[in-house]
Protein backbone atom coordinates (compact mmCIF):
# COMPACT_ATOMS: atom_id res chain seq x y z
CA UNK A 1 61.38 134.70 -171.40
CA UNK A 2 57.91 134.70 -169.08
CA UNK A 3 56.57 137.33 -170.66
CA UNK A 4 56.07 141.04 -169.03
CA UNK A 5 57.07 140.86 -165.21
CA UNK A 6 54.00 140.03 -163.00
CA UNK A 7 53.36 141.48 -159.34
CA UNK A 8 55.49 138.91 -157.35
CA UNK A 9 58.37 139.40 -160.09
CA UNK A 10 58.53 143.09 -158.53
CA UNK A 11 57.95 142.13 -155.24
CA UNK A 12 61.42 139.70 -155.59
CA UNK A 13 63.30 142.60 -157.95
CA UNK A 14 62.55 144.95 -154.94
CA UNK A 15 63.58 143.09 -151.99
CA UNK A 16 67.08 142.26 -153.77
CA UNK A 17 66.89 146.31 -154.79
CA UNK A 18 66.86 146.82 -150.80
CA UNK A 19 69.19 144.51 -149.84
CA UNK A 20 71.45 145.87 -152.43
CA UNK A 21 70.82 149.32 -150.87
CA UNK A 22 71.65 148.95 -147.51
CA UNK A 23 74.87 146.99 -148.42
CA UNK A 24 75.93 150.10 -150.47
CA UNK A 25 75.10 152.70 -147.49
CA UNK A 26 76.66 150.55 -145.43
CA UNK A 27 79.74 149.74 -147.38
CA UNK A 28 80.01 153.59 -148.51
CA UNK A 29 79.75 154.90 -144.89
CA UNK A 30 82.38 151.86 -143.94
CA UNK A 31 84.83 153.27 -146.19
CA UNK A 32 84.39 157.10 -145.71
CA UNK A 33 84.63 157.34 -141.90
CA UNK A 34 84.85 154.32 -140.06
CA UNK A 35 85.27 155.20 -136.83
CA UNK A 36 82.13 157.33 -137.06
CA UNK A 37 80.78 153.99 -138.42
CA UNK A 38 82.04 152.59 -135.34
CA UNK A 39 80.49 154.64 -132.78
CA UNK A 40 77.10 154.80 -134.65
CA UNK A 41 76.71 151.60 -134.94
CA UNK A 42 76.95 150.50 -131.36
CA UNK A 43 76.75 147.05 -130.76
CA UNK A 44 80.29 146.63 -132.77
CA UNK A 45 81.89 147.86 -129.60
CA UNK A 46 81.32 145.22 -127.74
CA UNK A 47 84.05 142.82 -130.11
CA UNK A 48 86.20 144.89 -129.15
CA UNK A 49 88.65 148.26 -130.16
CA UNK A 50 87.84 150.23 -133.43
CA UNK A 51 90.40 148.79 -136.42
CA UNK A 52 89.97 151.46 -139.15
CA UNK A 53 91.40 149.39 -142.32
CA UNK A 54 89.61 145.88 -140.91
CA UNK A 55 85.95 148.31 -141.05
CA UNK A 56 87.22 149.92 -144.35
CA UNK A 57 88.02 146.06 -145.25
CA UNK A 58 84.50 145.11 -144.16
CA UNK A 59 82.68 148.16 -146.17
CA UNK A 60 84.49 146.88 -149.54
CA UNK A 61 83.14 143.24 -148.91
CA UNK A 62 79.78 145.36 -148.61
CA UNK A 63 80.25 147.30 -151.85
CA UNK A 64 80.98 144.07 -153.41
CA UNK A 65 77.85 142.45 -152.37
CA UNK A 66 75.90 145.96 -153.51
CA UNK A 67 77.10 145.46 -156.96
CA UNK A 68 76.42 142.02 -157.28
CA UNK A 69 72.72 142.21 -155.99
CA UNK A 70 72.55 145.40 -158.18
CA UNK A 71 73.33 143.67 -161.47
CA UNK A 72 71.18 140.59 -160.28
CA UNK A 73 68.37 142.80 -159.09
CA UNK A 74 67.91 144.34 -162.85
CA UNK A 75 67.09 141.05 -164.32
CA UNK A 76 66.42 138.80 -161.67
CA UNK A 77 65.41 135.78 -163.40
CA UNK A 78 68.27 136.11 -165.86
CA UNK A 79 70.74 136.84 -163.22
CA UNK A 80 69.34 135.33 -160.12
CA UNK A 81 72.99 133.57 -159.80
CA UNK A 82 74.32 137.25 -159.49
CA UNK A 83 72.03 137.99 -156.52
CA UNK A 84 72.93 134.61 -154.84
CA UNK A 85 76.45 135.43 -155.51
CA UNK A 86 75.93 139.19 -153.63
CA UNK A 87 73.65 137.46 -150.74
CA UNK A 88 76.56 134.77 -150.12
CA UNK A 89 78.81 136.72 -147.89
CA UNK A 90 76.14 138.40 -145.78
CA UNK A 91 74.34 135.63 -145.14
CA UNK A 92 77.70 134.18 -143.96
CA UNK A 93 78.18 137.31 -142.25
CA UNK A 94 74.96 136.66 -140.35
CA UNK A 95 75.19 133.33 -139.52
CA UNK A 96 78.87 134.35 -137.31
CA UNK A 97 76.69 136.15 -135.55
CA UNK A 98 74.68 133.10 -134.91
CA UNK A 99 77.42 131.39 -134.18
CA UNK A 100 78.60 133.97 -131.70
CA UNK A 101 75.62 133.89 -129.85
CA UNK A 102 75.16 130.52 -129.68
CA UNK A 103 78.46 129.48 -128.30
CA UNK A 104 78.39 132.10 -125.57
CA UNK A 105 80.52 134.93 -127.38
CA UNK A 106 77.88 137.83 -127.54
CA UNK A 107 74.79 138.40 -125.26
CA UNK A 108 71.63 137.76 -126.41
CA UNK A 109 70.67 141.59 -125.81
CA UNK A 110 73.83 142.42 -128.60
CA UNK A 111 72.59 139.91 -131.11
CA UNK A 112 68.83 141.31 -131.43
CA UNK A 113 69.96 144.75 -131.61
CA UNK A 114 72.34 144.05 -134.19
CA UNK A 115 69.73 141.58 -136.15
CA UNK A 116 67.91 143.93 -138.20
CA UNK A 117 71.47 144.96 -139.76
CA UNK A 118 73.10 141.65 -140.55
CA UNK A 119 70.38 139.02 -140.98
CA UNK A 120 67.83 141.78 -142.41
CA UNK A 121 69.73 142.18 -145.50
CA UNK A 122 70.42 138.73 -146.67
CA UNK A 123 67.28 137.33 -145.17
CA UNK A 124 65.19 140.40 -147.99
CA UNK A 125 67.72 139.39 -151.14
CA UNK A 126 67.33 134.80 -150.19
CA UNK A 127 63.33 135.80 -149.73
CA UNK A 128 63.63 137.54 -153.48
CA UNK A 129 65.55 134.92 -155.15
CA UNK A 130 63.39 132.05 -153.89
CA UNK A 131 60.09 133.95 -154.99
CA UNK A 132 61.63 133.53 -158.87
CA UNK A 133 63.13 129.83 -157.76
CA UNK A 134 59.70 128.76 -156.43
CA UNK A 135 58.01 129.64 -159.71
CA UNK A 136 60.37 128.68 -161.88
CA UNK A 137 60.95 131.83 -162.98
CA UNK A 138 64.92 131.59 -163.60
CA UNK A 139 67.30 130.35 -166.09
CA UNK A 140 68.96 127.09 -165.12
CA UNK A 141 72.73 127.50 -166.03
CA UNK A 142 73.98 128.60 -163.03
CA UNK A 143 72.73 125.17 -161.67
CA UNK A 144 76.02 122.71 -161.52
CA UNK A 145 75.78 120.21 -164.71
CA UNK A 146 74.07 117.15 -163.14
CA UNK A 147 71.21 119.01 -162.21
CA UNK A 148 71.15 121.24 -165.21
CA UNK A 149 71.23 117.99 -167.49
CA UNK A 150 68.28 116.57 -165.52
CA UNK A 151 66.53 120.11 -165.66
CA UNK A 152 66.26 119.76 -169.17
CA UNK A 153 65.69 116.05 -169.36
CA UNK A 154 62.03 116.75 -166.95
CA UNK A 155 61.47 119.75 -169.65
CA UNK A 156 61.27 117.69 -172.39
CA UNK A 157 59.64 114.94 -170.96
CA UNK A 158 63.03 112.77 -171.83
CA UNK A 159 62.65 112.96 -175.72
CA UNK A 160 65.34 114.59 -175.87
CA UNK A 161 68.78 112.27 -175.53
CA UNK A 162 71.05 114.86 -177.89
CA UNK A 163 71.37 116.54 -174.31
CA UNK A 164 73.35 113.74 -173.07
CA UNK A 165 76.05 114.28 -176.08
CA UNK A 166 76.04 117.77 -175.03
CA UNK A 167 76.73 116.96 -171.61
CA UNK A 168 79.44 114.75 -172.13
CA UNK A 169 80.61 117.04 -175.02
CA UNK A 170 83.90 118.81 -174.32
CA UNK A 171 84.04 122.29 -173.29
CA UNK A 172 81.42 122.93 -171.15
CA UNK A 173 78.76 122.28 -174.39
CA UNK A 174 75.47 121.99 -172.41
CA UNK A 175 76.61 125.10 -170.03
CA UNK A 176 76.74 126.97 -173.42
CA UNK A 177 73.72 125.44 -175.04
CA UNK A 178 71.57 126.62 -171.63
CA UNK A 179 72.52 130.19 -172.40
CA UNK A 180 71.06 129.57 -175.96
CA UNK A 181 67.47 128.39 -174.57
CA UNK A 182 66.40 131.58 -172.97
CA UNK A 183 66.98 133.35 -176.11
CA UNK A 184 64.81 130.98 -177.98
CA UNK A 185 62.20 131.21 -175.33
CA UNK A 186 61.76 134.92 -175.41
CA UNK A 187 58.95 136.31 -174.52
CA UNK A 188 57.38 140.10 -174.21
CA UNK A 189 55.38 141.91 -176.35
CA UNK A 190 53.83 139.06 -178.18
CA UNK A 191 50.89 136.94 -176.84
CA UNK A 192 51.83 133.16 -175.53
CA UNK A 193 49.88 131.94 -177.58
CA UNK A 194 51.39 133.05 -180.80
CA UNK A 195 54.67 132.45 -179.48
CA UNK A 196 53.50 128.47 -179.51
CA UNK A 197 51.98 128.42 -182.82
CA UNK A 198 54.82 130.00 -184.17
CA UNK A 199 56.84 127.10 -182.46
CA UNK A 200 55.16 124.44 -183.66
CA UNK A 201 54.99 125.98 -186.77
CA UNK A 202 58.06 125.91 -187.14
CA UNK A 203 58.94 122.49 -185.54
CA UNK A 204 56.05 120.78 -187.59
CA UNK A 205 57.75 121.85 -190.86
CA UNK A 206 61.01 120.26 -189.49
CA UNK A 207 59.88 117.41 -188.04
CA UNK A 208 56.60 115.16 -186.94
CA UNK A 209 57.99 113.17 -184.16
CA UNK A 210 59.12 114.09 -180.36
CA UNK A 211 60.56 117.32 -181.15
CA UNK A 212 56.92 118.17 -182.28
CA UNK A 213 55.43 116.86 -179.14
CA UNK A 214 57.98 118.53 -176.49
CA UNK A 215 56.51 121.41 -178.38
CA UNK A 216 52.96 121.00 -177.72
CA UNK A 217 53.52 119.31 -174.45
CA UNK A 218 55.10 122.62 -173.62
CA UNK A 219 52.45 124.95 -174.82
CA UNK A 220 50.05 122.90 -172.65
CA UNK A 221 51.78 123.52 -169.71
CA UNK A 222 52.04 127.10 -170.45
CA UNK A 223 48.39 127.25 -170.20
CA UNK A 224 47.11 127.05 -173.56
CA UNK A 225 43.99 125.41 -174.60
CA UNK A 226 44.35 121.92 -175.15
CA UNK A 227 41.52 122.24 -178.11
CA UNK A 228 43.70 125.00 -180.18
CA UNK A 229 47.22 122.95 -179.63
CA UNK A 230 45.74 120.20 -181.31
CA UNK A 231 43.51 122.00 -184.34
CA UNK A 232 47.86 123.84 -184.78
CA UNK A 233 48.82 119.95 -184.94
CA UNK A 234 46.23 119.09 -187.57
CA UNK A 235 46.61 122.70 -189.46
CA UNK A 236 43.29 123.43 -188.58
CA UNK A 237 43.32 126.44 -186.77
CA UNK A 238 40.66 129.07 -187.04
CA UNK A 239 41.44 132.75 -188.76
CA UNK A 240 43.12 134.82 -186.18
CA UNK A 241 46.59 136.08 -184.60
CA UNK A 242 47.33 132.30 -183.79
CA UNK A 243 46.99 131.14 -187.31
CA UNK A 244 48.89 133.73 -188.21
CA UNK A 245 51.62 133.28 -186.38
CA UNK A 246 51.66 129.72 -187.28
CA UNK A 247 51.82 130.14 -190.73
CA UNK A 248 54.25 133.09 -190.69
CA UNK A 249 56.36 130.23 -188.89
CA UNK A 250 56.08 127.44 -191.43
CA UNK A 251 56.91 130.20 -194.40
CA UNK A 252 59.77 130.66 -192.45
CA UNK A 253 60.71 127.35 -191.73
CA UNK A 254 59.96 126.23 -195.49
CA UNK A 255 61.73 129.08 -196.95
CA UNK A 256 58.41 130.04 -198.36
CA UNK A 257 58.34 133.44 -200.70
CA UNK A 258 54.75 134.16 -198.79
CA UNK A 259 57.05 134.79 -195.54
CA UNK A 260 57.46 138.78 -196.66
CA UNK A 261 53.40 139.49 -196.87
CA UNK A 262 53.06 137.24 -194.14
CA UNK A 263 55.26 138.94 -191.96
CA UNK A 264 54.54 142.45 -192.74
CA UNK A 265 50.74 141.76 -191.96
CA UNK A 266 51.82 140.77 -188.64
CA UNK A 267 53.72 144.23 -187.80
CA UNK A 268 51.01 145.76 -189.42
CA UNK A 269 48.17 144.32 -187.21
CA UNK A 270 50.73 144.63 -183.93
CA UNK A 271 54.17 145.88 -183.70
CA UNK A 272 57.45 145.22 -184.98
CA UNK A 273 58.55 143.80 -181.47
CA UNK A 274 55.65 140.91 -182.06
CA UNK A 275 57.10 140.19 -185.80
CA UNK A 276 61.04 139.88 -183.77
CA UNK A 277 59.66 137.57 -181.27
CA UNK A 278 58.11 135.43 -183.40
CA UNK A 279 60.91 135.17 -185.82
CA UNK A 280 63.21 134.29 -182.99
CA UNK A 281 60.47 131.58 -181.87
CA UNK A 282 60.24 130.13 -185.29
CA UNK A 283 63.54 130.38 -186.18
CA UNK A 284 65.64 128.89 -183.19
CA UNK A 285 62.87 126.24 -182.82
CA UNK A 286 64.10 124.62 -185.61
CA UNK A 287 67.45 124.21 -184.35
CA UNK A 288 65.84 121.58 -181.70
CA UNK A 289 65.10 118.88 -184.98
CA UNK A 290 68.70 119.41 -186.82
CA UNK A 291 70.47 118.78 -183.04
CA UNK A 292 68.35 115.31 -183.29
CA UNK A 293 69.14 114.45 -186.91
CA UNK A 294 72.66 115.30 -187.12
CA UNK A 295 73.37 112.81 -183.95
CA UNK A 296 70.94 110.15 -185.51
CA UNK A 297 67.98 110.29 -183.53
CA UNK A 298 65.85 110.94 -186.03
CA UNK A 299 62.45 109.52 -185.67
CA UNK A 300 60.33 108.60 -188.49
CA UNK A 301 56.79 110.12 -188.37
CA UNK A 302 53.81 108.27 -186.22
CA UNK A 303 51.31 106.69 -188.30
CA UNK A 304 48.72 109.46 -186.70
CA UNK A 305 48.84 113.00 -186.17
CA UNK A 306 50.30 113.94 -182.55
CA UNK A 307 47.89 115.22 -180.13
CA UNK A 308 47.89 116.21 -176.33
């Protein structure tokens, strides 16, 4: 939904891939022999006597943790919630052995030795998670629903006040309606900027009032020109893969019979992938407008064209 993964998104999807690794060899070598586990590791003697089903108990907890930061580790920004679910208990884990040290119940000497292997872990997947959580590179439903509500309030600059019927909607309605935004802000093989003229496109042939500016307020903090966001609002823009897009979006929108040429000259001059993103842009933008009319917060249009 950012686009194509940058350098730090595989610097965060690799430290969660090693944390996720040494849980499994861990949790596999727990489970298979755990008394050799017990001698090799060391340090664990000095808790005391080797249990074999309390290590075998321990290397499950591990495998559990693998999985987790596996399946987060594959998509972190989409499953980031995964990877803090899989980091939890080792992080836990490591801070016992905090405790333990702090309070006089393991040496010093114990504690660093044993470091690497129970805060190393954790310490690599938390580091990989808040790379993505620093840039805002995550989806925001695992985030309980106060924050999620005011998430999306500071995203659409608070034009948006169908969100609070969809918080206080029954059945966990704005949890559901956060799994629908990364879908409609997908994002890969077509450029940003046709991905926001398609969205305005769209938006502009549903509406002219706030749902049109969260639009091109967005498209301006994505980086886009401020001089081409504003020739899209007037329907000015110059020939090119922009206007293109644009268009393709309004014939979509308008349920124009030019949408077929329209789209087919867009796979032909780049890919089918480019023509499915921008359909998805165009056409789940205009959900944003019907959410606002059917609970009667329509707006009527400004006397001026919108600009940023």
């Amino acid at each position: 939904m950012w686009g194509k993964p940058d350098v730090l998104d595989r610097l965060a999807q690799v430290l969660v891939t090693l944390a996720a690794l040494v849980a499994v060899g861990n949790g596999l070598f727990m489970l298979a022999d755990p008394f050799g586990w017990y001698e090799w590791v060391g340090t664990v003697k000095a808790t005391g006597p080797a249990n074999g089903h309390f290590i075998r108990d321990i290397g499950l907890a591990y495998l559990t943790c693998a999985v987790l930061l596996g399946y987060g580790a594959a998509n972190l920004p989409m499953r980031w919630g995964a990877a803090l679910a899989g980091a939890a208990w080792m992080a836990l884990h490591g801070g016992l052995h905090i405790w333990e040290v702090a309070r006089g119940l393991c040496s010093a000497g114990v504690f660093w030795k044993e470091a690497p292997g129970t805060l190393g872990p954790p310490l690599l997947a938390l580091a990989g998670i808040a790379i993505q959580l620093a840039r805002l590179r995550i989806i925001a439903w695992p985030l309980p629903k106060r924050q999620l509500l005011a998430a999306f309030h500071r995203n659409t600059w608070n034009l948006s006040p169908n969100l609070d019927d969809f918080a206080a909607a029954p059945g966990g309605l704005l949890e559901k309606f956060a799994h629908f935004m990364p879908f409609a802000l997908h994002g890969h093989a077509a450029s940003p900027a046709m991905l926001a003229m398609a969205r305005i496109g769209a938006v502009m042939a549903e509406d002219c009032g706030p749902c049109v500016e969260i639009t091109a307020r967005s498209a301006l903090a994505a980086g886009l020109p401020r001089d081409q966001i504003n020739a899209a609002l007037l329907g000015q823009l110059p020939p090119g893969a922009e206007r293109d897009a644009f268009a393709f979006a309004q014939a979509i929108a308008r349920g124009d019979a030019s949408v077929d040429g329209l789209g087919d000259a867009i796979e032909a001059a780049h890919d089918r992938a480019v023509r499915i993103e921008l359909t998805v842009a165009a056409a789940t933008a205009r959900a944003h407008p019907a959410f606002k009319r059917g609970l009667g917060y329509a707006k009527s249009c400004p006397a001026q064209p919108l600009q940023v």
